[in-house]
PDB file of N, CA and C in Angstrom:
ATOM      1  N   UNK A   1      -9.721 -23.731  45.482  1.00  0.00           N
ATOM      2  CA  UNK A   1      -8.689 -24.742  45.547  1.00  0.00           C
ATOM      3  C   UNK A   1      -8.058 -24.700  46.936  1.00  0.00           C
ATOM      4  N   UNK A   2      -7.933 -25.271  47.462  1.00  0.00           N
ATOM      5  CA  UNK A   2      -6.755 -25.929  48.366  1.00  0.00           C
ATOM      6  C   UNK A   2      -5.568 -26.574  48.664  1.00  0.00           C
ATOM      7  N   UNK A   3      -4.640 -25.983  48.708  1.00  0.00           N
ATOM      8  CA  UNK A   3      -3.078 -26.665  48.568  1.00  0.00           C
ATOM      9  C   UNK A   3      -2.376 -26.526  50.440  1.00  0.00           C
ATOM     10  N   UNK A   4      -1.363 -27.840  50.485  1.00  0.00           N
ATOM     11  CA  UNK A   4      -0.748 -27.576  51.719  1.00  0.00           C
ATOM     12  C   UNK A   4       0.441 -27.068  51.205  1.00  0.00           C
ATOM     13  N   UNK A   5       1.254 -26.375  52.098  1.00  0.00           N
ATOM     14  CA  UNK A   5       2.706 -25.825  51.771  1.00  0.00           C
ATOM     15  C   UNK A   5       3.238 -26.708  52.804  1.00  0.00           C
ATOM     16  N   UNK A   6       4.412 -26.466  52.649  1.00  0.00           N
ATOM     17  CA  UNK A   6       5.859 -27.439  53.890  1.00  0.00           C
ATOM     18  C   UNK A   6       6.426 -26.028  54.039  1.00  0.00           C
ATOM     19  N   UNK A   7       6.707 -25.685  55.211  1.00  0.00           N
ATOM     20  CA  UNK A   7       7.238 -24.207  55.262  1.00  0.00           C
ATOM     21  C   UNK A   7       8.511 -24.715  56.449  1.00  0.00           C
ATOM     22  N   UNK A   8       9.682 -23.965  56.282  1.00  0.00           N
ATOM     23  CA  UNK A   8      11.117 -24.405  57.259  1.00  0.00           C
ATOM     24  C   UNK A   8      11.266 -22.995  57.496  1.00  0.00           C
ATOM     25  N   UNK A   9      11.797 -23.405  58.977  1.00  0.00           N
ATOM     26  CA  UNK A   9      12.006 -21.824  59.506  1.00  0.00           C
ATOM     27  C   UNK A   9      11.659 -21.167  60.075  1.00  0.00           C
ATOM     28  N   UNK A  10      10.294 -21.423  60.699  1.00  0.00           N
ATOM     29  CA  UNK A  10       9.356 -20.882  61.961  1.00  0.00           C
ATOM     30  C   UNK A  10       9.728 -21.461  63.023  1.00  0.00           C
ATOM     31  N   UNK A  11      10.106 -20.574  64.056  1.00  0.00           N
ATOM     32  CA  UNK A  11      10.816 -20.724  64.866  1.00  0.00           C
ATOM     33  C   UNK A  11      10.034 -20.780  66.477  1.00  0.00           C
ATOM     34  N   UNK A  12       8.860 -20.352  66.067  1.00  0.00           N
ATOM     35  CA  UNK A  12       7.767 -20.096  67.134  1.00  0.00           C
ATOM     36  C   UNK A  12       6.487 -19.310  66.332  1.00  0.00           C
ATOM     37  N   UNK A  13       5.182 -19.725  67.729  1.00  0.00           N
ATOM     38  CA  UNK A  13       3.643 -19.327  66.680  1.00  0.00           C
ATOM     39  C   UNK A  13       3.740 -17.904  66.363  1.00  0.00           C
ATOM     40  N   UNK A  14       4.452 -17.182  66.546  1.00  0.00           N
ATOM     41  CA  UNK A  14       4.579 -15.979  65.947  1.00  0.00           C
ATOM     42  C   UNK A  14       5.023 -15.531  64.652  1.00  0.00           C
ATOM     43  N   UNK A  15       5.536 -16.557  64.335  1.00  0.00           N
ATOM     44  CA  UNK A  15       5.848 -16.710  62.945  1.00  0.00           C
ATOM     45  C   UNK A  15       4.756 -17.533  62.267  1.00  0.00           C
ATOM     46  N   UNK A  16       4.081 -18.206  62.846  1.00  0.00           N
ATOM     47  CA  UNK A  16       2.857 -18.824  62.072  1.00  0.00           C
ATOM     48  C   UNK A  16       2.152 -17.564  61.648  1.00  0.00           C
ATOM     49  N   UNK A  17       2.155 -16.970  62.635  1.00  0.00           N
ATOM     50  CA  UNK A  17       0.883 -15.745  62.621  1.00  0.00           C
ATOM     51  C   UNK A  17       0.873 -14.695  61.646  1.00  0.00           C
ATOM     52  N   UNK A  18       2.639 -14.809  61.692  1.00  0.00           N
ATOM     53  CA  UNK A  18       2.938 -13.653  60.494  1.00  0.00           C
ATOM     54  C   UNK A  18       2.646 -13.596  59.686  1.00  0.00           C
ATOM     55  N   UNK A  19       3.205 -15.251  58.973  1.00  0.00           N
ATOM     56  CA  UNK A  19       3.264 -16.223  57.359  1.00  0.00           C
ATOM     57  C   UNK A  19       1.109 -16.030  57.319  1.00  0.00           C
ATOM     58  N   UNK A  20       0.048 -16.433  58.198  1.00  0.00           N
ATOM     59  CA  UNK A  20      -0.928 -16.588  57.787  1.00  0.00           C
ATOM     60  C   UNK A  20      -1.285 -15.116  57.158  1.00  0.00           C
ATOM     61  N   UNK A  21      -0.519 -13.552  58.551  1.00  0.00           N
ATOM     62  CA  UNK A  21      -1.162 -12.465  57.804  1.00  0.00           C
ATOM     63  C   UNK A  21      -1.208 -12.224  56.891  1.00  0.00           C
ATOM     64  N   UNK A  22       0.467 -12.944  56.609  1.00  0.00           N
ATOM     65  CA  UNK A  22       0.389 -12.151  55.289  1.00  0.00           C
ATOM     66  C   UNK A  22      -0.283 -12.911  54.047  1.00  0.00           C
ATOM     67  N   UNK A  23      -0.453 -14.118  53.661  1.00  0.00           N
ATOM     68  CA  UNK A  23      -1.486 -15.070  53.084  1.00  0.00           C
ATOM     69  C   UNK A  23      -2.957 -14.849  53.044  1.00  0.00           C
ATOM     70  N   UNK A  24      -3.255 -13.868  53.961  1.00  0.00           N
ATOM     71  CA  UNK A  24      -4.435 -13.775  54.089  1.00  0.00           C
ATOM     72  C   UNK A  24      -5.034 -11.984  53.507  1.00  0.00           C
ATOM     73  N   UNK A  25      -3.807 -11.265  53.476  1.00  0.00           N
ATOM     74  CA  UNK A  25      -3.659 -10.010  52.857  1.00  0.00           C
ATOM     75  C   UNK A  25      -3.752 -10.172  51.245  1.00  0.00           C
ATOM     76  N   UNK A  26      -3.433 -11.887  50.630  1.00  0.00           N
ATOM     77  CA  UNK A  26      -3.109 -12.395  49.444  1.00  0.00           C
ATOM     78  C   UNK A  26      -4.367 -11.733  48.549  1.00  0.00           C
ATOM     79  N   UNK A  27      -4.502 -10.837  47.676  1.00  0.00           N
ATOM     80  CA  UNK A  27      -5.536 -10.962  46.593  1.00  0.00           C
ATOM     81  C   UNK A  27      -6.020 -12.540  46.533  1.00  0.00           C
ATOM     82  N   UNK A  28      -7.150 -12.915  46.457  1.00  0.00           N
ATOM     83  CA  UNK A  28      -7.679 -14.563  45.807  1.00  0.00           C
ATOM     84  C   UNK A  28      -7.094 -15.177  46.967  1.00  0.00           C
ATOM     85  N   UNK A  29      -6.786 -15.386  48.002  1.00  0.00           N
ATOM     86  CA  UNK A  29      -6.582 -16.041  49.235  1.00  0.00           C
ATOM     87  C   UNK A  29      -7.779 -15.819  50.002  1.00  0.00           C
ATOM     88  N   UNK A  30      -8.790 -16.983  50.341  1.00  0.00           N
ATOM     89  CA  UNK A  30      -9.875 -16.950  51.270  1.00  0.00           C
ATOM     90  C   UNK A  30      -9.670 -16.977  52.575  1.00  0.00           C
ATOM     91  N   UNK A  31      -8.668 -18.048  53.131  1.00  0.00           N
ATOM     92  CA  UNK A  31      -8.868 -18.595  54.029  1.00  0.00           C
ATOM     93  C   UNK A  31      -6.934 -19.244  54.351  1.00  0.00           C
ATOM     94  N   UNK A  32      -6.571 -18.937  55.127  1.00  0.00           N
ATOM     95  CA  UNK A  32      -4.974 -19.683  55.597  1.00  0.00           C
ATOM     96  C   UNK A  32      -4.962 -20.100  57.365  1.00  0.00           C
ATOM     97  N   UNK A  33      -4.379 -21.566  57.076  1.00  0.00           N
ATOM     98  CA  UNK A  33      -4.293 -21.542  58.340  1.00  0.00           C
ATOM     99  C   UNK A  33      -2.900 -22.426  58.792  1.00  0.00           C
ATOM    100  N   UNK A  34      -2.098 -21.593  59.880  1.00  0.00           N
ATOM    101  CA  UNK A  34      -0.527 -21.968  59.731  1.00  0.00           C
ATOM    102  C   UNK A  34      -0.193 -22.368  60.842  1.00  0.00           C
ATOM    103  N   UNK A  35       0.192 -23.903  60.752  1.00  0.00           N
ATOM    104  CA  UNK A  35       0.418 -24.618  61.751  1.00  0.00           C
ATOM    105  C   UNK A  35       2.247 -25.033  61.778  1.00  0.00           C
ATOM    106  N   UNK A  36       2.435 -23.866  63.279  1.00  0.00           N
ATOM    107  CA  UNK A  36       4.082 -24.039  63.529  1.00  0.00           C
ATOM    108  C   UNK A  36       4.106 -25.158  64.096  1.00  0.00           C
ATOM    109  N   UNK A  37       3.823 -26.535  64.827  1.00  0.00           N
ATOM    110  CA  UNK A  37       4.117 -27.581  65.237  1.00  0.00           C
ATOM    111  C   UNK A  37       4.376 -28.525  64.061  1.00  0.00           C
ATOM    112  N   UNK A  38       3.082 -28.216  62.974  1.00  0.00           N
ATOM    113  CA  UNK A  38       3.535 -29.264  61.861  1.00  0.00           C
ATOM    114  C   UNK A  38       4.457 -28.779  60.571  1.00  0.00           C
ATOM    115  N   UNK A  39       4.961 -27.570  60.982  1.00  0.00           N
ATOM    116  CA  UNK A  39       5.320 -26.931  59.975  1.00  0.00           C
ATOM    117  C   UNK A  39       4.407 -26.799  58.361  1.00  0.00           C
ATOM    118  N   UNK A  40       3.195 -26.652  58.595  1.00  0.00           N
ATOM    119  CA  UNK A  40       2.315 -26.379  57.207  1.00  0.00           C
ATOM    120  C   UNK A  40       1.722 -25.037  57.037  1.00  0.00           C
ATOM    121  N   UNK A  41       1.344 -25.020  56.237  1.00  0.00           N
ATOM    122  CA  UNK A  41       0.022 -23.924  55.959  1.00  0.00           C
ATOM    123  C   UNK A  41      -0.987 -25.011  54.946  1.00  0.00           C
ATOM    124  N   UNK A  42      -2.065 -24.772  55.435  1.00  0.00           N
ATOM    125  CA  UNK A  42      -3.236 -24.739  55.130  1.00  0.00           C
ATOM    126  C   UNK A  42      -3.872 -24.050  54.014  1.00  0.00           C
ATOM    127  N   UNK A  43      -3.797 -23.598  53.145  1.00  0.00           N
ATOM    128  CA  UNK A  43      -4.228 -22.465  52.072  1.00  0.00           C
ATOM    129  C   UNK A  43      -5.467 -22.445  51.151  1.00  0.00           C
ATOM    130  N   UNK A  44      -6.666 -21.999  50.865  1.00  0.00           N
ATOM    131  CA  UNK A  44      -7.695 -22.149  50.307  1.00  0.00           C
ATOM    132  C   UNK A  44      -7.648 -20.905  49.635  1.00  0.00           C
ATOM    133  N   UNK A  45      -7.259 -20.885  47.910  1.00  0.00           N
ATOM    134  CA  UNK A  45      -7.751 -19.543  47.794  1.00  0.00           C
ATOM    135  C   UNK A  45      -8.415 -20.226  46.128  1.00  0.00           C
ATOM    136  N   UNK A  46      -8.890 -18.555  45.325  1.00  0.00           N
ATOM    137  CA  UNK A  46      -9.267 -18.979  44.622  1.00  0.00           C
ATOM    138  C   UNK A  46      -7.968 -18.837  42.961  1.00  0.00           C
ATOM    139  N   UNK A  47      -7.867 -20.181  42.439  1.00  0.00           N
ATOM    140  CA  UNK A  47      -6.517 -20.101  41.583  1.00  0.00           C
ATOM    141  C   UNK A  47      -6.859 -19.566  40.332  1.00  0.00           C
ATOM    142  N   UNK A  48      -7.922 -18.527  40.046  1.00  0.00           N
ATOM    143  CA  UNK A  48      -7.830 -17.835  38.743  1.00  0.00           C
ATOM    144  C   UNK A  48      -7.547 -16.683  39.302  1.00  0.00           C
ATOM    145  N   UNK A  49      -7.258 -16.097  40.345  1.00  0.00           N
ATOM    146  CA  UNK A  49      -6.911 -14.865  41.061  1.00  0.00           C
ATOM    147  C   UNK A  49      -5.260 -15.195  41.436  1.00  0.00           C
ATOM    148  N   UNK A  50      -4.907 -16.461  42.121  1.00  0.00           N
ATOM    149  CA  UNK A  50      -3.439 -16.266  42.439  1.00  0.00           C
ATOM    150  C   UNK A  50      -3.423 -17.748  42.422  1.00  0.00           C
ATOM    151  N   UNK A  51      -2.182 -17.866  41.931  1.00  0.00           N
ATOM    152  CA  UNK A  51      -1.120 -18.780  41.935  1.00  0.00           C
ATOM    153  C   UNK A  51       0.007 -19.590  43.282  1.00  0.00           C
ATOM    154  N   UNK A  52       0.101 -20.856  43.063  1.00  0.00           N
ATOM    155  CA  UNK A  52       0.916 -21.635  44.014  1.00  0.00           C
ATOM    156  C   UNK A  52       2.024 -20.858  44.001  1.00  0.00           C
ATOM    157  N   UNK A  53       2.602 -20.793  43.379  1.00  0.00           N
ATOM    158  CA  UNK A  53       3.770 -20.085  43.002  1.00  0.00           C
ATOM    159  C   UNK A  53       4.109 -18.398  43.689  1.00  0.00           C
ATOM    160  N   UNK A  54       2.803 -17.988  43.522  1.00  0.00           N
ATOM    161  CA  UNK A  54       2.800 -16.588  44.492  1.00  0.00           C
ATOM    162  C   UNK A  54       2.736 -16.764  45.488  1.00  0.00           C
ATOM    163  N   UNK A  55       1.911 -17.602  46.142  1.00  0.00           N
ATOM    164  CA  UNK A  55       1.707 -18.135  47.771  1.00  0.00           C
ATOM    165  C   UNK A  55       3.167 -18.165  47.963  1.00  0.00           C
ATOM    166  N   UNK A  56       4.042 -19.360  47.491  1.00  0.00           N
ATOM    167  CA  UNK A  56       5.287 -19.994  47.688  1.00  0.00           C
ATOM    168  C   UNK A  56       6.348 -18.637  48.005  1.00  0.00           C
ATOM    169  N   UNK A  57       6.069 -17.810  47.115  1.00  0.00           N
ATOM    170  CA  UNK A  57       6.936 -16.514  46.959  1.00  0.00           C
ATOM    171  C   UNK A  57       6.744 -15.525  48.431  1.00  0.00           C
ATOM    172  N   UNK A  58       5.635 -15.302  48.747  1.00  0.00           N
ATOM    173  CA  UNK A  58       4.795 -14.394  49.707  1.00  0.00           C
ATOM    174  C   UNK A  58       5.208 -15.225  50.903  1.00  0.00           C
ATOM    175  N   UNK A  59       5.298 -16.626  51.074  1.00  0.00           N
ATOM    176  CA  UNK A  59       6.046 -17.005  52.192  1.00  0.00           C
ATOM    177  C   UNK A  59       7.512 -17.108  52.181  1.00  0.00           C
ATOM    178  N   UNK A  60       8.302 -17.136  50.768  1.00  0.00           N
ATOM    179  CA  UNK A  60       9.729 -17.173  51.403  1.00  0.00           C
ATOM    180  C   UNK A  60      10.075 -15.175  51.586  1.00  0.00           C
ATOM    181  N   UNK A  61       9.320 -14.108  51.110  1.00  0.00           N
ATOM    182  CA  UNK A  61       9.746 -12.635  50.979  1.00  0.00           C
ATOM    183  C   UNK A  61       9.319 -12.235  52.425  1.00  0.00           C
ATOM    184  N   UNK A  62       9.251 -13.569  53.457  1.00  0.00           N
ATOM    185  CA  UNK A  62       9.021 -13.095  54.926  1.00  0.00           C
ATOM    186  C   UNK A  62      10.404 -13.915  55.723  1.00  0.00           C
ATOM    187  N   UNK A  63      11.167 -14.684  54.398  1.00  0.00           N
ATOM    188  CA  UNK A  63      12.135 -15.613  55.246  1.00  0.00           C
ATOM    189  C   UNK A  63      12.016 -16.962  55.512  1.00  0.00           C
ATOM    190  N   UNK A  64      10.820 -16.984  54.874  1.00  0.00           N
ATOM    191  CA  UNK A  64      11.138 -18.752  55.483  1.00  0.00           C
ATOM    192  C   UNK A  64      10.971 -19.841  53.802  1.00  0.00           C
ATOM    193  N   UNK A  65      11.547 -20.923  54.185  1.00  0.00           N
ATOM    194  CA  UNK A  65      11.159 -21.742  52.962  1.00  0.00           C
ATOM    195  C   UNK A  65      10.215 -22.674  52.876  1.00  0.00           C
ATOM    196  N   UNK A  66       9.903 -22.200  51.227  1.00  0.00           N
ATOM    197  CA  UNK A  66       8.159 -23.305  51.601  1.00  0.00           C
ATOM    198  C   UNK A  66       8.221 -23.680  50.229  1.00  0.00           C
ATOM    199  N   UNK A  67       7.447 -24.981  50.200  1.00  0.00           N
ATOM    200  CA  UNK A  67       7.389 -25.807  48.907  1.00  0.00           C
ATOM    201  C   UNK A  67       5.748 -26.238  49.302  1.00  0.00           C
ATOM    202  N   UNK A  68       5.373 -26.672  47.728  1.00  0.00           N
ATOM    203  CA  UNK A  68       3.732 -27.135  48.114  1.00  0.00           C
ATOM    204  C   UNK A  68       4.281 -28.779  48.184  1.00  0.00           C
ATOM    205  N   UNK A  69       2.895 -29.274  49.093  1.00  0.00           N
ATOM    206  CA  UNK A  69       3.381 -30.850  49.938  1.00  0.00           C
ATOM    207  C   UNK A  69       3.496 -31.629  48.556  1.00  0.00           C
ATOM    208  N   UNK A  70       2.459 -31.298  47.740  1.00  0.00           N
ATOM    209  CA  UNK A  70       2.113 -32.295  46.405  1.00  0.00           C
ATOM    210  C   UNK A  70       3.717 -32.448  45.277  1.00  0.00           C
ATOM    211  N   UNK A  71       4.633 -31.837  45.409  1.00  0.00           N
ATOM    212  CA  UNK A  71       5.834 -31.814  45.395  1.00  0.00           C
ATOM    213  C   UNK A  71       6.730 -32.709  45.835  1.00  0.00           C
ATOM    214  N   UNK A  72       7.575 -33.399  44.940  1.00  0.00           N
ATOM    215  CA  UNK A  72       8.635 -34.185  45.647  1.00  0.00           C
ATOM    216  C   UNK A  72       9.604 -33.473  46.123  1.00  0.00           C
ATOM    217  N   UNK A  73      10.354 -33.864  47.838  1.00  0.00           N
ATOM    218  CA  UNK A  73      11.083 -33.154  48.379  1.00  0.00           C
ATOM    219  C   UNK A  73      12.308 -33.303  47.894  1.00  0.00           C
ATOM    220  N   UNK A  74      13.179 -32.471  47.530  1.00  0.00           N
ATOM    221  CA  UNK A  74      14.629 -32.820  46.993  1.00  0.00           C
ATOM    222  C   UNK A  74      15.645 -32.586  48.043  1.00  0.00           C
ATOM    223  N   UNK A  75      15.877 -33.972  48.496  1.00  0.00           N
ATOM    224  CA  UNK A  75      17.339 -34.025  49.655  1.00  0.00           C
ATOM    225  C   UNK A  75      18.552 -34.265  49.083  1.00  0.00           C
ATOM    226  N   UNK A  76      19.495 -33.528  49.554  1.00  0.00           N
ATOM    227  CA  UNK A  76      20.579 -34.049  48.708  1.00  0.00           C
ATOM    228  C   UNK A  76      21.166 -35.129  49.815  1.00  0.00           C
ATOM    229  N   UNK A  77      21.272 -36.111  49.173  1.00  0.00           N
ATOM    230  CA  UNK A  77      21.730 -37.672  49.636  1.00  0.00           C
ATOM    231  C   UNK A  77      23.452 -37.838  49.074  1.00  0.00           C
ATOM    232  N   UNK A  78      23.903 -38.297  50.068  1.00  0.00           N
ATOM    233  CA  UNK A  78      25.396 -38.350  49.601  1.00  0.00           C
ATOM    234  C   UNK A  78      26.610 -39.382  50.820  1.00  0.00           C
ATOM    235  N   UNK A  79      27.587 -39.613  50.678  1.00  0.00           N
ATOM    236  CA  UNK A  79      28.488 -40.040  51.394  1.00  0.00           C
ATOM    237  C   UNK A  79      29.192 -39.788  52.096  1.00  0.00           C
TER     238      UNK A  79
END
């Protein structure tokens, strides 16, 4: 499977680099690839081994916030 994340909070590619190590340390994670200009990750793993939800977790327990793209974004809109 393949999912994109929206990740906030990378501040430079060194933080891409981090968020991919550690995605890529993931049990059932094949393949990550983390793009700080567009703010994404890239993620290919296999989902009877790990979960969106763990990915999601494994990138915010480094600090940053991430939602998968296929997700509606919730802004709070107001006056």
């Amino acid at each position: 499977m393949r999912r994109e994340f929206h990740i906030k909070g990378m501040h430079c590619e060194s933080c891409a680099v981090e968020i991919r190590e550690q995605l890529e340390t993931t049990a059932g994670v094949l393949k990550a690839d983390v793009n700080y200009g567009g703010k994404t990750a890239n993620v290919e793993f296999d989902d009877a081994v790990v979960q969106e939800k763990t990915l999601v977790k494994k990138i915010q327990d480094l600090g940053y916030q991430a939602t998968v793209a296929d997700e509606p974004q919730r802004e709070a809109r107001g006056a």
